[in-house]
N, C-alpha and C. Protein backbone atom coordinates (compact mmCIF):
# COMPACT_ATOMS: atom_id res chain seq x y z
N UNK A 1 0.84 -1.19 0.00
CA UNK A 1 0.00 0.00 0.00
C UNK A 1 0.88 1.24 0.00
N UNK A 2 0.37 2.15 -0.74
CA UNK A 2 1.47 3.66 -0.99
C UNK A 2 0.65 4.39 0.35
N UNK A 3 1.33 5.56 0.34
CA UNK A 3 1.16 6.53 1.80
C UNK A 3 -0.44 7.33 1.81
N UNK A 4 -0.38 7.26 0.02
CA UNK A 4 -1.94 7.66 0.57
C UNK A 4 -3.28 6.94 0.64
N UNK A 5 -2.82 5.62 0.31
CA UNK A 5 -3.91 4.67 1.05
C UNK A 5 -4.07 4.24 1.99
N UNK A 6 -3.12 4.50 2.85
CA UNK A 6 -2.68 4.28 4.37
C UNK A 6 -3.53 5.30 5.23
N UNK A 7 -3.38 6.49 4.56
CA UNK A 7 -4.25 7.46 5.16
C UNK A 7 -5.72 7.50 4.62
N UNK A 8 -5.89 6.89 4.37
CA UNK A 8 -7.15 7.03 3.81
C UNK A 8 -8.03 6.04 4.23
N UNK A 9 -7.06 4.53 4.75
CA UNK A 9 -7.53 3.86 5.53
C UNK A 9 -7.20 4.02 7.02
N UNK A 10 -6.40 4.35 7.72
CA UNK A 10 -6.41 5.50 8.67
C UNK A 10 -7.90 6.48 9.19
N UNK A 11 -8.44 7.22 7.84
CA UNK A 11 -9.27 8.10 8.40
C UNK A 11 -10.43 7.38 8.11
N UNK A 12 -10.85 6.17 7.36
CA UNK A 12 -11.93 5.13 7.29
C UNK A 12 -12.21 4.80 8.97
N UNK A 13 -10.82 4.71 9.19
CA UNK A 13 -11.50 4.11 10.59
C UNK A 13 -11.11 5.05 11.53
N UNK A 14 -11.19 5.92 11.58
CA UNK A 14 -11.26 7.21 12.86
C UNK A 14 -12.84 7.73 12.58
N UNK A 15 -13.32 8.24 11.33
CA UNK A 15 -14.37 8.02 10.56
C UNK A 15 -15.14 7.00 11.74
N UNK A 16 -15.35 5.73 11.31
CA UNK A 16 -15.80 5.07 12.08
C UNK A 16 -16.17 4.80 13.90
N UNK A 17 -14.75 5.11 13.93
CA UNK A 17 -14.80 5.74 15.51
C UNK A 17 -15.79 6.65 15.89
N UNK A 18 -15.50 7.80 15.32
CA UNK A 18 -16.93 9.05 15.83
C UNK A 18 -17.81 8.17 14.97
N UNK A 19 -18.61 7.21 14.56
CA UNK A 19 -19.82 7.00 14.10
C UNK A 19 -20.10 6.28 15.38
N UNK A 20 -19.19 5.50 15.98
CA UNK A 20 -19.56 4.56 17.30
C UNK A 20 -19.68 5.59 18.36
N UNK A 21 -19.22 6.67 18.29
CA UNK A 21 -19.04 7.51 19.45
C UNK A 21 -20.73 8.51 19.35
N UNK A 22 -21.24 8.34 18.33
CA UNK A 22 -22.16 9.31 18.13
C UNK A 22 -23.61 8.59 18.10
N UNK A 23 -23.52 6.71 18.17
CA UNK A 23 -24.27 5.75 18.46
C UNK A 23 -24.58 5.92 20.20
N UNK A 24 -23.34 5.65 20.38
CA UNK A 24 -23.53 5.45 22.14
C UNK A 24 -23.84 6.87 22.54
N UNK A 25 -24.07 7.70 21.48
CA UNK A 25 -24.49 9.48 22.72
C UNK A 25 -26.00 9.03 22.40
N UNK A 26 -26.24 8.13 21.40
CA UNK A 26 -27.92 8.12 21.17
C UNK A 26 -28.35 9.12 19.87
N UNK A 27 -27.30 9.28 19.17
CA UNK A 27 -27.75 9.44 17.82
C UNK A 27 -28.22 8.73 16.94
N UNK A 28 -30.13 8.76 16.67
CA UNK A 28 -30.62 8.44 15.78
C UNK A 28 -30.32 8.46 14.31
N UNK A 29 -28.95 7.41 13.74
CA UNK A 29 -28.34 7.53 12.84
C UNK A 29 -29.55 7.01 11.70
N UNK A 30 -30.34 5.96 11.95
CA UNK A 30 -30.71 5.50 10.59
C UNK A 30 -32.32 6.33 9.65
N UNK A 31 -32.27 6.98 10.69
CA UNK A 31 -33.55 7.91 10.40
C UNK A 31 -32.69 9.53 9.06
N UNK A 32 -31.71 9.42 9.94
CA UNK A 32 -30.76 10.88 8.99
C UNK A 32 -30.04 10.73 7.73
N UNK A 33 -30.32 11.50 6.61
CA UNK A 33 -29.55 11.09 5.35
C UNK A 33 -28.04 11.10 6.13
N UNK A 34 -27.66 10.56 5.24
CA UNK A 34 -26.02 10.33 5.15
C UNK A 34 -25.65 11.47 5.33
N UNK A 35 -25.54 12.51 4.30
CA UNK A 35 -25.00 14.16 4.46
C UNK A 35 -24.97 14.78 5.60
N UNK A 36 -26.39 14.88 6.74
CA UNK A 36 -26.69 15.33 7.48
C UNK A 36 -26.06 14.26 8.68
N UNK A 37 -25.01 13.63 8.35
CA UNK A 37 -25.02 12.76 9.38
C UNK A 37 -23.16 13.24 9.33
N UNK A 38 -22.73 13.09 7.68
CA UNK A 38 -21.23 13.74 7.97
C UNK A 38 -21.23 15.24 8.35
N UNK A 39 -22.23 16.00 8.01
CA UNK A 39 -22.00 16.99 8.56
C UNK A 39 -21.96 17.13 10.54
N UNK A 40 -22.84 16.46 11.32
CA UNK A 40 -22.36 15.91 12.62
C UNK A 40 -21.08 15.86 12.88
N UNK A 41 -20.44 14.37 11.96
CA UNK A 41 -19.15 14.01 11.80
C UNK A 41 -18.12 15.58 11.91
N UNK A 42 -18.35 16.11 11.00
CA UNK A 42 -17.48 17.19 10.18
C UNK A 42 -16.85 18.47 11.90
N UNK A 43 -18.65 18.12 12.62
CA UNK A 43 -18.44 19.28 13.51
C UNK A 43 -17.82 18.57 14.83
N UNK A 44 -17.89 17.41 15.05
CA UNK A 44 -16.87 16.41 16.13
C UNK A 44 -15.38 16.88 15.79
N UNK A 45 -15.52 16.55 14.45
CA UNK A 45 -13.47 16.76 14.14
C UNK A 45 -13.60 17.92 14.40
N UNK A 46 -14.12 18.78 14.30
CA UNK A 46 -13.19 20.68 14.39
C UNK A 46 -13.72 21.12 15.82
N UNK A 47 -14.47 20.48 16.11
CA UNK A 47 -14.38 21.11 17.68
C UNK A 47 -14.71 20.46 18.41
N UNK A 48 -14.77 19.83 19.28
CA UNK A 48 -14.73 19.07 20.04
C UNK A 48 -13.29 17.37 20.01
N UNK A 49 -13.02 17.61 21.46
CA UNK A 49 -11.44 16.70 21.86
C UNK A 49 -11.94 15.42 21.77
N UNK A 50 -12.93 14.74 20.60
CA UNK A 50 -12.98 13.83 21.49
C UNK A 50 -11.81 12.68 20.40
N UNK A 51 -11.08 12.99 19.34
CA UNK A 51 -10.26 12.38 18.65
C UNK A 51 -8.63 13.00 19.35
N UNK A 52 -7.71 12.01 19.53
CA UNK A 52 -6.53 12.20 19.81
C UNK A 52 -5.52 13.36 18.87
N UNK A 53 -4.78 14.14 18.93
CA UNK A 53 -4.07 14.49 18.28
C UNK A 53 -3.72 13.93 16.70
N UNK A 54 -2.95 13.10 16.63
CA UNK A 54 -2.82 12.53 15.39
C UNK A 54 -3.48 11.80 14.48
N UNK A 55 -5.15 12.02 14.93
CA UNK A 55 -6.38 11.27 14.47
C UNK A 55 -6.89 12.81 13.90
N UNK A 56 -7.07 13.77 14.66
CA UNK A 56 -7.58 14.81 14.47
C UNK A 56 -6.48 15.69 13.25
N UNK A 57 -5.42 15.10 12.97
CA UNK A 57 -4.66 15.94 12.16
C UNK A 57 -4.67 14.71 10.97
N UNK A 58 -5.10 14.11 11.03
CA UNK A 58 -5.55 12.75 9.39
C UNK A 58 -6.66 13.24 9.03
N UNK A 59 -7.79 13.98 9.97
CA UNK A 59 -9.25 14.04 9.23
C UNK A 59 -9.07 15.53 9.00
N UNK A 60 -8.55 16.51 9.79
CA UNK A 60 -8.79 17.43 9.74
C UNK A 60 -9.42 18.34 8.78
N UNK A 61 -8.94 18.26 7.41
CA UNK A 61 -9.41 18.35 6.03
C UNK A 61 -10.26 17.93 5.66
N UNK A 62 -11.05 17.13 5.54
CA UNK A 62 -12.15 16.59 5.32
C UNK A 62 -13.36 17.40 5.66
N UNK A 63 -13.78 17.65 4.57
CA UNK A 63 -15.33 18.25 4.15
C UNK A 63 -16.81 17.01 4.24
N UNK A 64 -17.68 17.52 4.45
CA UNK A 64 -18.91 16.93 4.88
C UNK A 64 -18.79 15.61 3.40
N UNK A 65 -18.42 16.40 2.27
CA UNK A 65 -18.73 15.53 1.11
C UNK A 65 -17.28 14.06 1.09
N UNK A 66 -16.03 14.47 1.35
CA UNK A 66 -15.33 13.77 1.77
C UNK A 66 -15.46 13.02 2.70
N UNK A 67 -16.40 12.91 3.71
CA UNK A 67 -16.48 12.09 4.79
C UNK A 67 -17.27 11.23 4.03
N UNK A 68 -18.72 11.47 3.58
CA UNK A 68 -19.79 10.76 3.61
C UNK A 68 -18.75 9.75 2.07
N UNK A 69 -17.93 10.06 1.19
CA UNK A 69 -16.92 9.28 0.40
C UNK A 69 -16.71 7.92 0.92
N UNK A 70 -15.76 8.68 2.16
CA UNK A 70 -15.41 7.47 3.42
C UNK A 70 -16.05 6.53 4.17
N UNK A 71 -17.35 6.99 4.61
CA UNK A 71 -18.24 6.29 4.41
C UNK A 71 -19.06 5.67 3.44
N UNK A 72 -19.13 5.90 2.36
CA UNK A 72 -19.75 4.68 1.35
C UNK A 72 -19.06 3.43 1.03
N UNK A 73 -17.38 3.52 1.70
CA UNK A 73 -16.96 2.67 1.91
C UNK A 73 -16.85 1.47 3.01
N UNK A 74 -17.41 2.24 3.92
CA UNK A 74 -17.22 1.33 5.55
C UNK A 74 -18.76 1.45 5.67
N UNK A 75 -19.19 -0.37 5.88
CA UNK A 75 -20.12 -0.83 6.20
C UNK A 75 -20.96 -0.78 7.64
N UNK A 76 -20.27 0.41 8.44
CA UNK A 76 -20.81 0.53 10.07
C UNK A 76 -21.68 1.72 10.00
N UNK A 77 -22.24 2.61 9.27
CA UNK A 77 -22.96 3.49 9.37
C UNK A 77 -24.12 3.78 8.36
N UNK A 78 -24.97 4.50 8.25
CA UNK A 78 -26.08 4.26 7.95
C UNK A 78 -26.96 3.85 7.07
């Protein structure tokens, strides 16, 4: 694998992480389009601690439309 599939599988599953993290707060994920669900996503990464340093600097970039990408790939969300 080259460096940028590494990161890309990297942020698949940090991605994933805040989807588990946003299950257990009791977010009614399967009722919300997808969009409206990375946009959630989008506002975890930029503000709020709840990703480590070097998790938060892999997603950081990532736009609502780039996430929900990442997700059409990983089978854990909605």
């Amino acid at each position: 694998m080259n460096e940028k599939q590494l990161l890309i599988e990297e942020q698949k599953i940090i991605i994933d992480k805040i989807v588990t993290h946003l299950s257990r707060l009791g977010s009614d994920m399967y009722y919300e389009s997808t969009i409206n669900i990375c946009h959630e996503i989008h506002e975890i990464i930029r503000k709020e601690n709840f990703l480590k340093k070097t998790e938060t600097d892999a997603v950081i970039n990532l736009d609502a439309n780039d996430i929900q990408t990442l997700l059409s790939y990983n089978s854990s969300c909605c």
